[in-house]
Protein backbone atom coordinates (compact mmCIF):
# COMPACT_ATOMS: atom_id res chain seq x y z
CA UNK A 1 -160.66 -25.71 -14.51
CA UNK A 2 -159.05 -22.37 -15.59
CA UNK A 3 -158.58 -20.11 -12.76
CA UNK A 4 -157.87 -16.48 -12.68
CA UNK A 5 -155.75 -16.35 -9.48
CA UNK A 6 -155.97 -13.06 -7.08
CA UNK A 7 -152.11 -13.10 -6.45
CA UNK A 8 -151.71 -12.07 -10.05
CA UNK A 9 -149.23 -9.77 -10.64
CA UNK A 10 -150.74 -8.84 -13.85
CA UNK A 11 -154.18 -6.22 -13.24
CA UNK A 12 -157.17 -9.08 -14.34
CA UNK A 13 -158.86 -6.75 -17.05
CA UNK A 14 -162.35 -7.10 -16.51
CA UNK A 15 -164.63 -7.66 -19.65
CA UNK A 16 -167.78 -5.51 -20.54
CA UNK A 17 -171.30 -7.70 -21.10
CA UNK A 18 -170.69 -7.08 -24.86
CA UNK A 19 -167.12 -9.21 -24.54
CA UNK A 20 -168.68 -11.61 -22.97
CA UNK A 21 -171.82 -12.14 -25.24
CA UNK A 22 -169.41 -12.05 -27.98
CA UNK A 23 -167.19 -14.62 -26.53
CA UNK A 24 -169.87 -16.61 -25.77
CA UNK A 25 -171.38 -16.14 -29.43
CA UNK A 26 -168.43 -17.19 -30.97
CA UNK A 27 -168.19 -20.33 -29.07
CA UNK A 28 -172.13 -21.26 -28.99
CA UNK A 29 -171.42 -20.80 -33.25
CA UNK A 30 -168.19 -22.37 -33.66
CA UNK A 31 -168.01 -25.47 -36.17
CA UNK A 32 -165.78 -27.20 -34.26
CA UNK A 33 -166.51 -29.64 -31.07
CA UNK A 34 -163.17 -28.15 -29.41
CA UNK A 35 -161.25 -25.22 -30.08
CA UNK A 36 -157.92 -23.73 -28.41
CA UNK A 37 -157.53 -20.62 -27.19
CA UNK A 38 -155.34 -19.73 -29.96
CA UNK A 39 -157.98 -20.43 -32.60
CA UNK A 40 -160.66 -18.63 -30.34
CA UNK A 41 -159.22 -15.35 -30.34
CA UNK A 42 -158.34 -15.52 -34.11
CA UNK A 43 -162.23 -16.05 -34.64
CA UNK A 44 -163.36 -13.67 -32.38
CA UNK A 45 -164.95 -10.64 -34.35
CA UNK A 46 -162.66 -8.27 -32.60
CA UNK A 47 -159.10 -8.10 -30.29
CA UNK A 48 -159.45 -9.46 -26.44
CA UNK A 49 -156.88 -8.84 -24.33
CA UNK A 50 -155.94 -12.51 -23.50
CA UNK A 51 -156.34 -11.68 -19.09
CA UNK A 52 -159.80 -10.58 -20.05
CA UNK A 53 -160.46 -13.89 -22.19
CA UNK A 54 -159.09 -15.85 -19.33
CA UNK A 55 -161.72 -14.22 -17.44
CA UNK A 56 -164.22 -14.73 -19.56
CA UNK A 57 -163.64 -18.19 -20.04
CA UNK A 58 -163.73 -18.85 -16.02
CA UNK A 59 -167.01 -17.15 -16.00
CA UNK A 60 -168.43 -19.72 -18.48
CA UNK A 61 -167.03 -22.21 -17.16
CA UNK A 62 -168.52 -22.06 -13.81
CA UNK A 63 -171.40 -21.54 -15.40
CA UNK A 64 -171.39 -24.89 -17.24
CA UNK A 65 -171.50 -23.13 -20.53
CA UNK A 66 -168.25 -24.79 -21.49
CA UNK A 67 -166.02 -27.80 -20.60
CA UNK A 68 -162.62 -26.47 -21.04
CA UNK A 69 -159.67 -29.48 -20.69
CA UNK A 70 -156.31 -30.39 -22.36
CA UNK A 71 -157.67 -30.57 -25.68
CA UNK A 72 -159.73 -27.37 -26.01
CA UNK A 73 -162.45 -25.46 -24.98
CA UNK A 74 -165.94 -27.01 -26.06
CA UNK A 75 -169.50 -25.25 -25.76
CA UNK A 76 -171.63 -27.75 -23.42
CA UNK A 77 -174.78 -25.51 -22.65
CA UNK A 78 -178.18 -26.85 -24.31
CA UNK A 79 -181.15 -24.57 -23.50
CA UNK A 80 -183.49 -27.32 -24.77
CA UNK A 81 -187.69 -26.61 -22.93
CA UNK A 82 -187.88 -30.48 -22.80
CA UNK A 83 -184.47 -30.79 -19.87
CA UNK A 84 -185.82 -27.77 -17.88
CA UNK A 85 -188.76 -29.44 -17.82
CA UNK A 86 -187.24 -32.86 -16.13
CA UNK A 87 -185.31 -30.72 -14.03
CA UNK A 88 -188.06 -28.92 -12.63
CA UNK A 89 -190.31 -32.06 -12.38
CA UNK A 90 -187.29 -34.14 -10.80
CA UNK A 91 -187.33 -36.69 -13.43
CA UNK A 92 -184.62 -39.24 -13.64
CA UNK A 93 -183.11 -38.95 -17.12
């Protein structure tokens, strides 16, 4: 899990909603199953501060929008009607 620790020496940078609906854009679009953080913010429409990415990417990540491991970051969010529906029923998938 990335984690944007408080002891940071470093000011965190904290992202506007447009950063973040951008960032998460990008990723929900991407071709790619996994990408690197690298590759990310050369895709990314325009220049984030890489603190503020970290941050953004910790927000989306605790909010099971992405999986982010050793290999990449990979968008894992499905807003399908048919899964909210078994979750809100309780059905066993």
């Amino acid at each position: 899990m990335l984690q944007i620790e408080k002891r940071q020496k470093k000011p965190v940078h904290w992202p506007t909603l447009n950063t973040v609906i951008m960032v998460e854009d990008t990723l929900k679009n991407m071709n790619e199953s996994v990408i690197s953080v690298a590759e990310l913010k050369r895709k990314l429409p325009r220049q984030v501060n890489h603190l503020t990415l970290m941050v953004i990417l910790e927000y989306l990540e605790r909010s099971g929008k992405i999986a982010a491991g050793l290999r990449g970051i990979s968008w894992v969010y499905t807003d399908s009607k048919v899964i909210r529906e078994l979750i809100k029923k309780g059905t066993e998938i």
